[in-house]
C-alpha atoms as a PDB file:
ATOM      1  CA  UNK A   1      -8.419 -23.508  18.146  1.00  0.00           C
ATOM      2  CA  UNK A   2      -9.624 -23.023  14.989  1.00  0.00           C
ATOM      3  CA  UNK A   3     -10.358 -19.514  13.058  1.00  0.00           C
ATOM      4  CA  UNK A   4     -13.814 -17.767  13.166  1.00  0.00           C
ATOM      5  CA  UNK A   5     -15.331 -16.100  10.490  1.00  0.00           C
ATOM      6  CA  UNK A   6     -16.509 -12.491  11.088  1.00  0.00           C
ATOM      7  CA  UNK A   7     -18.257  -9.902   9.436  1.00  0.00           C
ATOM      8  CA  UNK A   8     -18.189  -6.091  10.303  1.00  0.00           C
ATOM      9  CA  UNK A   9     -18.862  -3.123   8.233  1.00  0.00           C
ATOM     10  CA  UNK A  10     -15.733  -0.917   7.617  1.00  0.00           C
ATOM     11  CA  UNK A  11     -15.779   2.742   6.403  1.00  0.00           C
ATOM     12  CA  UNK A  12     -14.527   2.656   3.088  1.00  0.00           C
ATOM     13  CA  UNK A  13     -11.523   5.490   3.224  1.00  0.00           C
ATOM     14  CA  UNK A  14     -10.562   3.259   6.707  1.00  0.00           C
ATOM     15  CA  UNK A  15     -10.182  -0.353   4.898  1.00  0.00           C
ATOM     16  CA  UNK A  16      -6.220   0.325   4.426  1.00  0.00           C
ATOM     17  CA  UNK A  17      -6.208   1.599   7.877  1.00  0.00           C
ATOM     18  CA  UNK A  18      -8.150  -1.434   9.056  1.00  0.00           C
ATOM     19  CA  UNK A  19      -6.464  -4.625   7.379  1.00  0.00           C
ATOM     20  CA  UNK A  20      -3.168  -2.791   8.614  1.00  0.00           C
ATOM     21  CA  UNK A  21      -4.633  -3.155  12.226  1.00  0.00           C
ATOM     22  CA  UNK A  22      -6.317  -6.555  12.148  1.00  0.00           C
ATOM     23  CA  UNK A  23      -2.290  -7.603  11.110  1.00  0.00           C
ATOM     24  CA  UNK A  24      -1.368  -6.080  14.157  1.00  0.00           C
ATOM     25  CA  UNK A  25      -3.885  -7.730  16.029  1.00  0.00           C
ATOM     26  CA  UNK A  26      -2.844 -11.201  14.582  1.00  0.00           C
ATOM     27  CA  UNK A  27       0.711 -10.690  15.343  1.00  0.00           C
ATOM     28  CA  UNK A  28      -0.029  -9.678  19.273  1.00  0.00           C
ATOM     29  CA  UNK A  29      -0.273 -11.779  22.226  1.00  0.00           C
ATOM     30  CA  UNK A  30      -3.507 -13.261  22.856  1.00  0.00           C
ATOM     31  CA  UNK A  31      -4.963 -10.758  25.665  1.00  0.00           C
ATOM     32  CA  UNK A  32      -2.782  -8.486  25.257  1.00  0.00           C
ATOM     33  CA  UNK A  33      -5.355  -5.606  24.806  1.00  0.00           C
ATOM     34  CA  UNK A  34      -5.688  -3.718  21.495  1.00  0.00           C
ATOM     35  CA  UNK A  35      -3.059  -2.230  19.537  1.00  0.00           C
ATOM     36  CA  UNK A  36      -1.773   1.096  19.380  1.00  0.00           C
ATOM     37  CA  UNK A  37      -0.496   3.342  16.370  1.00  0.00           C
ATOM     38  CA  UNK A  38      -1.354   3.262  13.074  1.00  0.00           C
ATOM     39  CA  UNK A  39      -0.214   0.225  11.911  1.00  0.00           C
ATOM     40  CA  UNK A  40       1.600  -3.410  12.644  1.00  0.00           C
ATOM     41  CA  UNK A  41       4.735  -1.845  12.326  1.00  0.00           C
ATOM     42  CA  UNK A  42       4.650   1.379  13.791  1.00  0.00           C
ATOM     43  CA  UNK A  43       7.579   3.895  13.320  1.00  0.00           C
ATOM     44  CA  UNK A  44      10.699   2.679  15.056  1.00  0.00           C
ATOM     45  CA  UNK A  45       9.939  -0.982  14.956  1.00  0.00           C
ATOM     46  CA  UNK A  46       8.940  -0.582  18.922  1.00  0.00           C
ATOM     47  CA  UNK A  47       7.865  -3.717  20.327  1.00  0.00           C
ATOM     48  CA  UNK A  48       3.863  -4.928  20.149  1.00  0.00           C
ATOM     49  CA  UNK A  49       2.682  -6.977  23.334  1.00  0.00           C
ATOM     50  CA  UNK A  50       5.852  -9.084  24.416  1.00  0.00           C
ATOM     51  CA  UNK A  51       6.852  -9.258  20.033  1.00  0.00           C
ATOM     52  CA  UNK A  52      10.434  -9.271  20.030  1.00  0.00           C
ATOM     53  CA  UNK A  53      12.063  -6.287  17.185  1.00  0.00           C
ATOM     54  CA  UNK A  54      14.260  -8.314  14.434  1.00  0.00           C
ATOM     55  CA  UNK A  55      17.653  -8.263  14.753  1.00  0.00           C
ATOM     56  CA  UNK A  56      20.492 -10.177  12.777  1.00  0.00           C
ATOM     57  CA  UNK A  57      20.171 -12.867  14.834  1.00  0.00           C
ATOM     58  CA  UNK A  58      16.894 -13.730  13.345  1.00  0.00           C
ATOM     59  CA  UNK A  59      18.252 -14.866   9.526  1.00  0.00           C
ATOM     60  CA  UNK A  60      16.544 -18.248  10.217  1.00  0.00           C
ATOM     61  CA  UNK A  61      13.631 -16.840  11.167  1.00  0.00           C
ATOM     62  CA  UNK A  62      13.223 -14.235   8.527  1.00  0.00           C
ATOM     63  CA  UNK A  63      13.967 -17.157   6.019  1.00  0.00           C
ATOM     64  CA  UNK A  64      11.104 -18.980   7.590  1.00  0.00           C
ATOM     65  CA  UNK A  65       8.525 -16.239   6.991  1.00  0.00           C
ATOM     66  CA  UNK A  66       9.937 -15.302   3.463  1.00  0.00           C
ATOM     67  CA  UNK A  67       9.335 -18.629   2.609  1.00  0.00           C
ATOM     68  CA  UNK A  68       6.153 -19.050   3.458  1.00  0.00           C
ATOM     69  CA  UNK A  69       4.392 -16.058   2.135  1.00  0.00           C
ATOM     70  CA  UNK A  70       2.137 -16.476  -0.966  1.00  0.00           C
ATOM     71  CA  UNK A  71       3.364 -14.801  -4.118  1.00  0.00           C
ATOM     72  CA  UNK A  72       1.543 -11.492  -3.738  1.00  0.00           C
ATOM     73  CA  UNK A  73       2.779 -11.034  -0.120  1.00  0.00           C
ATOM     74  CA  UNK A  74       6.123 -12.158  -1.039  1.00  0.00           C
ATOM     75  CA  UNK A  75       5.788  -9.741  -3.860  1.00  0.00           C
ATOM     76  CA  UNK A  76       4.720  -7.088  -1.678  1.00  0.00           C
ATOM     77  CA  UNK A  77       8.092  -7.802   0.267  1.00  0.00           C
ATOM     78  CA  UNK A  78      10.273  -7.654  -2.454  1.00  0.00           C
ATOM     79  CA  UNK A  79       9.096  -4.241  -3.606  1.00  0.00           C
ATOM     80  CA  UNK A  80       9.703  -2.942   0.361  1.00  0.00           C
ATOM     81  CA  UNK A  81      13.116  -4.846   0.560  1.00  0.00           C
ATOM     82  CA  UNK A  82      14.566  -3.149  -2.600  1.00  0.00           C
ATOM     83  CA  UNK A  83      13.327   0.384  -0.899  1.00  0.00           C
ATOM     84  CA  UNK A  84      14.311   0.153   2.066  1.00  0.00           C
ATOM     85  CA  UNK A  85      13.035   2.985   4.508  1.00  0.00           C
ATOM     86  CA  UNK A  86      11.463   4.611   1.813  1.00  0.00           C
ATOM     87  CA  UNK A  87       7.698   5.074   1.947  1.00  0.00           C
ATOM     88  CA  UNK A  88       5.322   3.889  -0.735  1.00  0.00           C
ATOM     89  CA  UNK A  89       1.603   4.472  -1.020  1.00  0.00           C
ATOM     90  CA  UNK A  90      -0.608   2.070  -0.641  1.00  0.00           C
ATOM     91  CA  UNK A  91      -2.016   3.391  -4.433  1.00  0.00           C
ATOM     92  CA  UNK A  92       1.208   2.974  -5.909  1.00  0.00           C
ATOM     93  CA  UNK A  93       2.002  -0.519  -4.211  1.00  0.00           C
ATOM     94  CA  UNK A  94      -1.492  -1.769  -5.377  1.00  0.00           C
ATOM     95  CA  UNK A  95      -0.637  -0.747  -9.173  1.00  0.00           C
ATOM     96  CA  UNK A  96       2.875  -2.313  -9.101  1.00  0.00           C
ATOM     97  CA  UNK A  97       1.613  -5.358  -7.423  1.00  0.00           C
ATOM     98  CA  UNK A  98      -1.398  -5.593 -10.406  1.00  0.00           C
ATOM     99  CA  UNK A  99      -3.837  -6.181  -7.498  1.00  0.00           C
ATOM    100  CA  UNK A 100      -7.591  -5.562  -8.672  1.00  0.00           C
ATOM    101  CA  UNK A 101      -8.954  -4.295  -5.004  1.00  0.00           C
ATOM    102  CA  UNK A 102      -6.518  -1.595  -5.027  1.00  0.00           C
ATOM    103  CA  UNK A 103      -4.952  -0.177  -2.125  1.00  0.00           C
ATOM    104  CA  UNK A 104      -7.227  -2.530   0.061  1.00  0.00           C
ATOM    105  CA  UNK A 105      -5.688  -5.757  -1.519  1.00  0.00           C
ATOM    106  CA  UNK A 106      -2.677  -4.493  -0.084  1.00  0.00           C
ATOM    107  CA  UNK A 107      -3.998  -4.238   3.288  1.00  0.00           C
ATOM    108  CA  UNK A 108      -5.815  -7.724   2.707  1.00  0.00           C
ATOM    109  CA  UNK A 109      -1.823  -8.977   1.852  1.00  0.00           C
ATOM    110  CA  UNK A 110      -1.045  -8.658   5.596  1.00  0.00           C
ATOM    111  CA  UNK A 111      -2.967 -10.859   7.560  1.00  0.00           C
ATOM    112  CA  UNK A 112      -0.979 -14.224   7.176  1.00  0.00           C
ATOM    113  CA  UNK A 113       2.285 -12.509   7.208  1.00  0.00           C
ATOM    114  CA  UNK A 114       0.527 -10.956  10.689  1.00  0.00           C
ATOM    115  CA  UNK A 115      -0.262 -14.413  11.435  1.00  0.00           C
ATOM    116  CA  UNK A 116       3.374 -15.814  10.960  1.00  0.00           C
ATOM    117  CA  UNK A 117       4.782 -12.952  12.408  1.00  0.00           C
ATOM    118  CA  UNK A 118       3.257 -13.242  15.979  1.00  0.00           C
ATOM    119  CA  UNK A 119       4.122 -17.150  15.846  1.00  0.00           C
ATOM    120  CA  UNK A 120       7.605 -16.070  15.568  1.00  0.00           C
ATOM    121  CA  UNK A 121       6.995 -13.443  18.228  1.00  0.00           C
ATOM    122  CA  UNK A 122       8.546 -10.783  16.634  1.00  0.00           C
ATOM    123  CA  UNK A 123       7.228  -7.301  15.519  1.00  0.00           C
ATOM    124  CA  UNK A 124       5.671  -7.223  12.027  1.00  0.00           C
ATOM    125  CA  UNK A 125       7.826  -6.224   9.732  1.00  0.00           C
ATOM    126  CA  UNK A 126       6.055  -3.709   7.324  1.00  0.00           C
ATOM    127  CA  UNK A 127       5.586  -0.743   9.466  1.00  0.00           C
ATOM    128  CA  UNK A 128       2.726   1.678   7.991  1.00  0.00           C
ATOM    129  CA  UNK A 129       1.991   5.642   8.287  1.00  0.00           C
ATOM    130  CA  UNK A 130      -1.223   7.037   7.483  1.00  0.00           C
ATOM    131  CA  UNK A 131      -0.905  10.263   4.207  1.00  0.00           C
ATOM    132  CA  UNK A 132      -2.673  13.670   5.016  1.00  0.00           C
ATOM    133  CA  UNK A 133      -4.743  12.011   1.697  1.00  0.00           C
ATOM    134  CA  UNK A 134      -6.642   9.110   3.981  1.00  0.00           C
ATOM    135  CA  UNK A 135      -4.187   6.603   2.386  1.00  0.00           C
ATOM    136  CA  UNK A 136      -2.006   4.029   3.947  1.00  0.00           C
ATOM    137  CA  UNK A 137       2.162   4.293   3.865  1.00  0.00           C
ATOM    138  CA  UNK A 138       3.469   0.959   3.441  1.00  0.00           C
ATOM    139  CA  UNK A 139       7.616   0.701   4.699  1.00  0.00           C
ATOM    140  CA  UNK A 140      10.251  -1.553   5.868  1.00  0.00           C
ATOM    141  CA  UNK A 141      12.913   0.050   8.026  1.00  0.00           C
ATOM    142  CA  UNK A 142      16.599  -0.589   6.669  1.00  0.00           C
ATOM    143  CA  UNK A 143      17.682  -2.942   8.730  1.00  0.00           C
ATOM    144  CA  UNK A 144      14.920  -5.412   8.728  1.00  0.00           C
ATOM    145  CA  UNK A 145      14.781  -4.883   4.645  1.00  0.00           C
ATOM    146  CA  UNK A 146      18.519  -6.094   4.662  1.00  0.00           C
ATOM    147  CA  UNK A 147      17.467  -9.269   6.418  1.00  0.00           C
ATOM    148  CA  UNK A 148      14.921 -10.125   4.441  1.00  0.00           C
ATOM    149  CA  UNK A 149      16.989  -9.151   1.124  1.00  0.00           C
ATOM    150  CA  UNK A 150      18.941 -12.041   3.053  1.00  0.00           C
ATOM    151  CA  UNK A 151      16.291 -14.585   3.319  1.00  0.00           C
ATOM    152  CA  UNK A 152      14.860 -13.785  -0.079  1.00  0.00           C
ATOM    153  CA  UNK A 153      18.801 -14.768  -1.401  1.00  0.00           C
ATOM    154  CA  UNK A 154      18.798 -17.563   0.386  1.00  0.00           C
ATOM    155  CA  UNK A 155      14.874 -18.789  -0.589  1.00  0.00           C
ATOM    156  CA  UNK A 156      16.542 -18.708  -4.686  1.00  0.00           C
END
């Protein structure tokens, strides 16, 4: 079926907040209601809809998605990999990344990772916590960041 364009009018302190849902709506199971939390990730990488968590098992299938980001997501990766666990503001990730829409072109970086992710069925792999400041957290939990340090060696 092919994609529909839509419009809707977003509060602007809530743009993080929404991108980081519309990912998780991408990634979920047709149907399968709307999601929960505050991001695609959610805390403790608990499944989303029938999405599978990542495990070792899934090099190959890490590898896949790694190598089909675009340079800015891929980019956004590569800044969680090499912090794993840690939490970095959506702010912060914007000015590393050199991305002109801020903290929103983050957000806007997670749709077609959202899209691979759910054609993989597995849970998306940046998890995200909202900041007492209205911002957006932006983290990959250790053990997924190892495998995709993996499947970034293996994409050189």
């Amino acid at each position: 079926m092919a994609d529909k364009q839509v419009t809707v009018a977003v509060p602007e302190e809530r743009v993080p907040e929404f991108y980081a849902w519309f990912a998780a709506f991408l990634a979920a199971d047709p149907g399968a209601g709307l999601p929960r939390g505050r991001g695609p990730g959610r805390r403790g990488g608990r499944p989303h809809h029938g999405a599978e968590p990542w495990t070792e098992a899934d090099a190959d299938a890490a590898a896949w998605l790694y190598a089909k980001l675009a340079p800015p997501a891929r980019d956004l990766f590569d800044v969680l990999v090499d912090a794993p666990g840690q939490r970095v503001a959506g702010n912060e990730l914007a000015a590393r990344l050199h991305l002109a829409k801020g903290a929103h072109g983050v957000a806007g970086l997670l749709a077609w990772p959202g899209r691979y992710t759910r054609k993989l069925g597995r849970v998306f792999p940046i998890a995200t916590e909202g900041r007492p400041d209205g911002g957006t957290d932006y983290f990959m939990d250790p053990g997924i960041a190892a495998l995709f340090a993996q499947a970034r060696d293996r994409a050189r």
